[in-house]
Protein backbone atom coordinates (compact mmCIF):
# COMPACT_ATOMS: atom_id res chain seq x y z
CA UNK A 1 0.24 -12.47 2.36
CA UNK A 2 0.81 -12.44 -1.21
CA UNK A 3 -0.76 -9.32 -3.20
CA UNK A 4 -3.18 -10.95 -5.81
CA UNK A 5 -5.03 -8.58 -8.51
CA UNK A 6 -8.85 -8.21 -7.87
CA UNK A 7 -10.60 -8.98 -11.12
CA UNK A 8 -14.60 -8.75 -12.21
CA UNK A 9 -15.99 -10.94 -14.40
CA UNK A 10 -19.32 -10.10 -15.08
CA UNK A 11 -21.86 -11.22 -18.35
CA UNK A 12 -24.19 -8.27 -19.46
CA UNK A 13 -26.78 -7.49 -21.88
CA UNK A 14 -26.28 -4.89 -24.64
CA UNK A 15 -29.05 -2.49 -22.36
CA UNK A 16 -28.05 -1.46 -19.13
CA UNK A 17 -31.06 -1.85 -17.74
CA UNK A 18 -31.07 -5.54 -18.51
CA UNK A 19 -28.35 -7.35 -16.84
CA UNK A 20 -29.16 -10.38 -16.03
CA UNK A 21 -28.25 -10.54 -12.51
CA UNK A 22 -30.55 -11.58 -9.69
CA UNK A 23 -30.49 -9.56 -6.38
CA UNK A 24 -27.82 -11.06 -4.22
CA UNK A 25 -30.09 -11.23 -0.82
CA UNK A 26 -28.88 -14.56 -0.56
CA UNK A 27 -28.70 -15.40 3.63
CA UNK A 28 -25.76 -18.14 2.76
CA UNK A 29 -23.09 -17.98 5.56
CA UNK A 30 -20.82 -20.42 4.21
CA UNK A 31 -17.87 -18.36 2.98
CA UNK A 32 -14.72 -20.10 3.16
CA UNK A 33 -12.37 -17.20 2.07
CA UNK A 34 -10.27 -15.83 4.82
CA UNK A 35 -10.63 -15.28 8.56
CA UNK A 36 -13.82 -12.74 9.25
CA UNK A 37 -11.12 -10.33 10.69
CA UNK A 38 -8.99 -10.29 7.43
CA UNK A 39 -8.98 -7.55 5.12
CA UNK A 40 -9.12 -7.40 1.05
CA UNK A 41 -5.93 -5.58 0.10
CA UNK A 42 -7.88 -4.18 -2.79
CA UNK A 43 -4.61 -3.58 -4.96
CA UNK A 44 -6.30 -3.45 -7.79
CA UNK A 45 -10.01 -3.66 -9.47
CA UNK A 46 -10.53 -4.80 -12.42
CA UNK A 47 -13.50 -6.42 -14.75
CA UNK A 48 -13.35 -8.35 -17.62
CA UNK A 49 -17.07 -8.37 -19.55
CA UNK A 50 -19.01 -10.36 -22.21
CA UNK A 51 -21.92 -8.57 -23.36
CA UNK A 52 -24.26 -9.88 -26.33
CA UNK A 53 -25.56 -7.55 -29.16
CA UNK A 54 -28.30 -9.63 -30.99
CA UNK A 55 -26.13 -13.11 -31.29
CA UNK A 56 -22.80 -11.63 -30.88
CA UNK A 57 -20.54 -12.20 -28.28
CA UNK A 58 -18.19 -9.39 -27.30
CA UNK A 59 -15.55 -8.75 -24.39
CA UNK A 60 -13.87 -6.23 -22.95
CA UNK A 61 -11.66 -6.15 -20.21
CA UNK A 62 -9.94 -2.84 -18.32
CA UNK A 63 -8.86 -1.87 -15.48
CA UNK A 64 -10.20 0.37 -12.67
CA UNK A 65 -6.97 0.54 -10.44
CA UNK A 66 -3.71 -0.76 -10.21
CA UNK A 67 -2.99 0.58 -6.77
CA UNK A 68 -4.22 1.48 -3.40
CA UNK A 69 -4.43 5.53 -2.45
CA UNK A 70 -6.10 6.33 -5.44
CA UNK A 71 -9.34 7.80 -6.59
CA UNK A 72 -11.33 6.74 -9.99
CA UNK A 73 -14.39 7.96 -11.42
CA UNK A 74 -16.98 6.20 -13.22
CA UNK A 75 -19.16 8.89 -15.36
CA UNK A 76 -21.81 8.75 -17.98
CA UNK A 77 -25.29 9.35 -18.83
CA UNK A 78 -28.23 8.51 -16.38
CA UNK A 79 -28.96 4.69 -16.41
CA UNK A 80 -25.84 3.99 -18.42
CA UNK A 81 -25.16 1.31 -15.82
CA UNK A 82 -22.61 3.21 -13.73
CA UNK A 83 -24.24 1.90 -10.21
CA UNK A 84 -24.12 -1.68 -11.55
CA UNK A 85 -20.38 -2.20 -10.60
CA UNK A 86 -21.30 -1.02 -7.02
CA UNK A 87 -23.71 -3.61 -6.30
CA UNK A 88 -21.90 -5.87 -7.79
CA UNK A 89 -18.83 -5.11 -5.69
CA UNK A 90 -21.12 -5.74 -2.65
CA UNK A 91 -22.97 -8.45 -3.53
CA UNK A 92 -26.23 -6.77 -4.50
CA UNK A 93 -26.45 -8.08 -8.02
CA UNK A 94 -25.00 -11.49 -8.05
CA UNK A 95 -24.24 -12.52 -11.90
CA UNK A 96 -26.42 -15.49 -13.10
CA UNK A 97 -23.72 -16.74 -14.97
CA UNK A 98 -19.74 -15.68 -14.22
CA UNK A 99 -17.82 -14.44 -11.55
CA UNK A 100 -17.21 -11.11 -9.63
CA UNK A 101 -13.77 -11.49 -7.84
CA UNK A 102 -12.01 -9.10 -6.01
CA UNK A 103 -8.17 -9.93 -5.22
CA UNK A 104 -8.83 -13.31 -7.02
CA UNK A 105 -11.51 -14.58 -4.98
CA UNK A 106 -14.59 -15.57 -6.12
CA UNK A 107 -17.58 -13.44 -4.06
CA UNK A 108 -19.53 -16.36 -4.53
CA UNK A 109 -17.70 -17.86 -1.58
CA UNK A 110 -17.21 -14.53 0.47
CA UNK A 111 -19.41 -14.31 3.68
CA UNK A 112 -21.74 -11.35 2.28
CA UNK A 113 -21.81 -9.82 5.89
CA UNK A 114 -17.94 -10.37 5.73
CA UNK A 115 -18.18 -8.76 2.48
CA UNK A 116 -19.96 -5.63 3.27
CA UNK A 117 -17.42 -4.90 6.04
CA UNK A 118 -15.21 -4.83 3.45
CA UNK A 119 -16.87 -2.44 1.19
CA UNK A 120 -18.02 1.36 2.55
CA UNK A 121 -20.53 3.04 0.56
CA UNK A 122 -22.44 6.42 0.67
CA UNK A 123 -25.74 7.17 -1.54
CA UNK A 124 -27.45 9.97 -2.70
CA UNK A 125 -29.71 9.87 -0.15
CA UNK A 126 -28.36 7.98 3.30
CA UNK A 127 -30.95 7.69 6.34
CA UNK A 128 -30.46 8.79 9.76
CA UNK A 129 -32.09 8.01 13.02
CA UNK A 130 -33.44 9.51 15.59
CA UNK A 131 -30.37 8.78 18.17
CA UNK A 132 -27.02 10.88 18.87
CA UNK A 133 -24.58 11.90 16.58
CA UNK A 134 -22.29 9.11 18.05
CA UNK A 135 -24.93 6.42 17.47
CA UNK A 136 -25.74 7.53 13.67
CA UNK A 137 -21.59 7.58 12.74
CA UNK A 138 -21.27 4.39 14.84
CA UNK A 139 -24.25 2.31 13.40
CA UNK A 140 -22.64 -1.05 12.07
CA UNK A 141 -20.29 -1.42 15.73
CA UNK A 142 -22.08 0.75 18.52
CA UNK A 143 -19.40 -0.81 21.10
CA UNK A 144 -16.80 2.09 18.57
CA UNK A 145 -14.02 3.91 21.05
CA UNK A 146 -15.22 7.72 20.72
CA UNK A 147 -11.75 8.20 19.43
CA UNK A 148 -12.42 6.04 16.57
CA UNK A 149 -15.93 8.36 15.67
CA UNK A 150 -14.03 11.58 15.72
CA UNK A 151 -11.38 10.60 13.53
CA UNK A 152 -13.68 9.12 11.34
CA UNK A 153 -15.70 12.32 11.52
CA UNK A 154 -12.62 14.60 10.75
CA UNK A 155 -11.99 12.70 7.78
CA UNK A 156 -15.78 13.58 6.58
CA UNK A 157 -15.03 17.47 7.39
CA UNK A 158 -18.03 16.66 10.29
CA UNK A 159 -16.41 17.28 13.23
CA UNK A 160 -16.43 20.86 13.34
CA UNK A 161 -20.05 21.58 13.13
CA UNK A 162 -20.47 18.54 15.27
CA UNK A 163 -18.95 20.23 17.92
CA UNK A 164 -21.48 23.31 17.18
CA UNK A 165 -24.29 21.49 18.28
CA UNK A 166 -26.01 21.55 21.71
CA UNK A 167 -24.71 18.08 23.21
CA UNK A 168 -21.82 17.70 20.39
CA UNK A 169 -21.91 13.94 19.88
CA UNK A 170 -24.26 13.19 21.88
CA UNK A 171 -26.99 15.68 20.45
CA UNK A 172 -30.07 13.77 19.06
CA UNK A 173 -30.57 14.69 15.17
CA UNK A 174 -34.70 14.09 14.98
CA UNK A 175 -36.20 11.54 12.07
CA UNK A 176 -34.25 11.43 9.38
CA UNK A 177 -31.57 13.93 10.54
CA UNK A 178 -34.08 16.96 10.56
CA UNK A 179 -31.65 19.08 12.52
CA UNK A 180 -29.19 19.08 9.82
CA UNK A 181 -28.35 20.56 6.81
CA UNK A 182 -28.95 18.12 3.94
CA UNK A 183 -24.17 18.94 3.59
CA UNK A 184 -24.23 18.04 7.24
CA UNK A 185 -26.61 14.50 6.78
CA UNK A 186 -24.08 13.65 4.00
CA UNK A 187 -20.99 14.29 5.46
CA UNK A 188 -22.62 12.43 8.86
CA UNK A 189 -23.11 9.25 6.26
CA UNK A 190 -19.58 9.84 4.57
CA UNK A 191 -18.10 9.58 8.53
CA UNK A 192 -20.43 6.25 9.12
CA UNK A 193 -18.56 4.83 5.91
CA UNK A 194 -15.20 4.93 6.65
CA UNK A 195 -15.71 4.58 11.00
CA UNK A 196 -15.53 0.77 9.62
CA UNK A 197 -11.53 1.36 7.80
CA UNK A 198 -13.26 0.17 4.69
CA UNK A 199 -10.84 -1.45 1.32
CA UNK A 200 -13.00 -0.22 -0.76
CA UNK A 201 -15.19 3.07 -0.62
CA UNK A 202 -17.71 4.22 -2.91
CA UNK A 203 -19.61 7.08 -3.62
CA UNK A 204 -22.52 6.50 -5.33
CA UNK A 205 -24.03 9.58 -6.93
CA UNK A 206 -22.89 10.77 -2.90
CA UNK A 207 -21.73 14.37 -4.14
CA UNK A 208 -24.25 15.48 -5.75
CA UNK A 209 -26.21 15.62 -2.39
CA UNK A 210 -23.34 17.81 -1.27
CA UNK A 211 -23.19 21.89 -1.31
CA UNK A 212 -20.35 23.92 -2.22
CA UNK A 213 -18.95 23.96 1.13
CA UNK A 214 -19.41 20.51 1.92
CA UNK A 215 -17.85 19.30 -1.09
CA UNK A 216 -14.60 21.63 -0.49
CA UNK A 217 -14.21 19.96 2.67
CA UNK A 218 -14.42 16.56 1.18
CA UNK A 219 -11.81 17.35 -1.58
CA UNK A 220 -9.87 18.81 0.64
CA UNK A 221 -9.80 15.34 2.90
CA UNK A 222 -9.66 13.25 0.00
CA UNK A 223 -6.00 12.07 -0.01
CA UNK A 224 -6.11 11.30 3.44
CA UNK A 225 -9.59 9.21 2.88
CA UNK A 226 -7.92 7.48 0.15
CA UNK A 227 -5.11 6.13 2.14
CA UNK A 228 -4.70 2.42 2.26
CA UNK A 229 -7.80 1.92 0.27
CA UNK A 230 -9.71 1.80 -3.36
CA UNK A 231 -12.19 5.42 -3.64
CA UNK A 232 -14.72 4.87 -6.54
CA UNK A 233 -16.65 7.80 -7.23
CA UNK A 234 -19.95 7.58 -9.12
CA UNK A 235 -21.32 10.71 -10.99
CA UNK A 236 -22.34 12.70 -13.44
CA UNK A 237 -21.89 15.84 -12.18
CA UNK A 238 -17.99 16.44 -13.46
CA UNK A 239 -17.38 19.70 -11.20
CA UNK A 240 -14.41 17.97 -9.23
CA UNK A 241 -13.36 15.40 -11.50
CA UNK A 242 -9.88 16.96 -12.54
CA UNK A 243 -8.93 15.44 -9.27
CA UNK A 244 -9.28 11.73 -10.28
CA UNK A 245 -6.53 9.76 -10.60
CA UNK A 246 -8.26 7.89 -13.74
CA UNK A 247 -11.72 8.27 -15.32
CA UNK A 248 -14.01 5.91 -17.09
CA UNK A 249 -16.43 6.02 -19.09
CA UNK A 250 -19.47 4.87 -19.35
CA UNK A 251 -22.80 4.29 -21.95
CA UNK A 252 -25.53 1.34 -21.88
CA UNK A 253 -23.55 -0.94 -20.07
CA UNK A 254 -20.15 -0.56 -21.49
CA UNK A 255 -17.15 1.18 -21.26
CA UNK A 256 -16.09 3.65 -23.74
CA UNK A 257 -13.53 5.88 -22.60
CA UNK A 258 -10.60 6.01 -20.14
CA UNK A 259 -8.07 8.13 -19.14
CA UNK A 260 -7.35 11.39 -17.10
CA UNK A 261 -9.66 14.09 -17.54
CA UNK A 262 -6.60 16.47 -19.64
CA UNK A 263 -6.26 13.04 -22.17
CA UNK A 264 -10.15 13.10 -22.17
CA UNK A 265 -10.68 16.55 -23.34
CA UNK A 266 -7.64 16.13 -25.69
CA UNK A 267 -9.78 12.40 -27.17
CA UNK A 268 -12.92 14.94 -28.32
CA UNK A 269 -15.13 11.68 -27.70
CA UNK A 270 -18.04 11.28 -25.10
CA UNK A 271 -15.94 12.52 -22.39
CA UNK A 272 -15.76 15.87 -23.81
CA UNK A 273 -19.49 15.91 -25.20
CA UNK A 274 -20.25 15.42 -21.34
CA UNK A 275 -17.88 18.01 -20.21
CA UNK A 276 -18.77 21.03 -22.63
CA UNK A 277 -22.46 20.18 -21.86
CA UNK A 278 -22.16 20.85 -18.15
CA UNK A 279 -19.60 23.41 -18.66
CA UNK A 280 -22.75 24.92 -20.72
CA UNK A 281 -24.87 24.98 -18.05
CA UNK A 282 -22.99 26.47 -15.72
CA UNK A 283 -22.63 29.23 -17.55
C-alpha cells in the first residue's frame, strides 16, 4: 500500500506531570483501521503539540523519524515527560482532546489489542513467571515455532546463556526470574519484545536495568533489531547514545533540542549540560 507519514497530535499542559490525558483502558473493540493481520509501516513518527503557558497557546511540531532501520533517543531530566510519548504510542494515555496518529490513522479507531501487537516495549523493570524460558519469551503467542524464540532470543544476546542453563529453554526461571541475573531477566524481556516482529520498539528507561556486558551485547545487535522497524530509546543515562541516529530533547513536557549527539555537544545547550554532568560522574 501507499507509505503515509505517522504523525502525533497531542495537547499538553506547560508541567509534565499534568497532561491531561485519561488512561486509555478503554475495552472498545471497534477499530475499523486495517485487517488485524496488517502491519503499521511505521515510516515515520512524528508529533505536532499545543501546550498552554498561563493563557497562551503554543505549538510545536518535529519529527522523530523519517525512516525505518533507525534508532532515536528521547533524553532529559527525570519526569520531564519522556515516557509520555510511549504510552501514548500504545494507547495508555489517550488525549482528552486531539489526536495521536501513527501512519495517518487516528488510534482512536485502532483495535488497542491490534495496537499493542503493533508496538514492542521493554521497562525498567519487566516480570517473569515461574514457567520455562520458552514460555516467558513466548508469552503474548504460546502456540510460537521454537525457531521463532531462538531467533528472537539471538537478537536479545539471550541465547547463549540460555543454552547454559540446566534444561536450556525449557529450564523453569522461579518467581520473578530468581535464577537469573537481573542482565539475563532484561535481555529475556528484550527477546519477548521483538518474538512478536514489532513496527515499533521501545525501550523505556530498559538499559539502565542492563550491566556492562549485557548492554555490549545489545549494541552490538542493534542494527539488526532495528531492521524493518522504528527503535525509540528512553533514557537518561547517555553512556551509548553516540550511537543514535537522532536525539531529542526533552524538559517539562517539551522539546528543546534535536540533533546528533556531535551537533549537540557543538549547540552548548541542555544537551551538553546533561552530557558533562554524567561525564562528571563517571569520573
Amino acid at each position: 500500500g501507499r507509505n503515509h507519514p505517522a504523525h502525533a497530535t497531542i495537547i499538553a499542559n506547560r508541567r509534565a506531570c499534568d497532561y491531561p490525558f485519561r488512561p486509555g483502558l478503554d475495552t472498545k473493540q471497534n477499530g475499523t483501521f486495517r485487517e488485524r493481520t496488517a502491519k503499521f509501516m511505521a515510516q515515520q513518527v512524528a508529533t505536532n503539540i499545543t501546550w498552554h503557558e498561563g493563557h497562551v497557546e503554543r505549538s510545536q511540531r518535529y519529527d522523530l523519524l523519517k525512516q525505518r532501520g533507525a534508532t532515536i533517543w528521547l533524553t532529559g531530566l527525570s519526569a520531564s515527560g519522556k515516557s509520555t510519548i510511549a504510552k501514548l504510542i500504545q494507547r495508555l494515555y489517550v488525549p482528552e482532546r486531539g489526536r495521536v496518529l501513527i501512519d495517518g490513522v487516528d488510534l482512536s479507531q485502532v483495535d488497542p489489542a491490534w495496537l499493542r501487537r503493533q508496538v514492542g516495549v521493554v521497562l525498567q523493570e519487566n516480570f517473569l513467571f515461574n514457567r520455562s524460558v520458552r514460555d516467558n519469551i513466548a508469552l503474548t503467542d504460546p502456540g510460537l515455532s521454537m525457531d521463532r524464540v531462538i531467533a528472537a532470543a539471538k537478537l536479545a544476546g539471550a541465547h547463549e546463556f540460555i543454552l547454559e542453563l540446566s534444561e536450556g529453554y525449557d529450564t523453569i526461571l522461579g518467581e520473578h526470574g530468581c535464577l537469573l541475573s537481573g542482565g539475563q531477566r532484561q535481555r529475556i524481556a528484550i527477546a519477548r519484545a521483538l518474538v512478536a516482529d514489532p513496527r515499533i520498539l521501545i525501550f523505556d528507561e530498559a538499559t539502565s536495568a542492563l550491566d556492562y556486558e549485557s548492554e555490549a551485547i545489545i549494541q552490538r545487535n542493534m542494527s539488526h533489531i532495528c531492521k524493518d522497524r522504528t527503535v525509540i530509546i528512553i533514557a537518561h543515562r547517555l553512556s551509548t547514545v553516540r550511537r543514535a541516529h537522532r536525539i531529542y530533547v526533552v524538559d517539562r513536557g517539551r522539546l528543546v533540542e534535536q540533533g546528533t549527539h556531535d551537533e549537540l555537544i557543538k549547540r552548548n545547550g541542555m544537551y551538553m549540560r546533561l552530557h558533562q554532568h554524567q561525564e562528571g560522574r563517571a569520573a
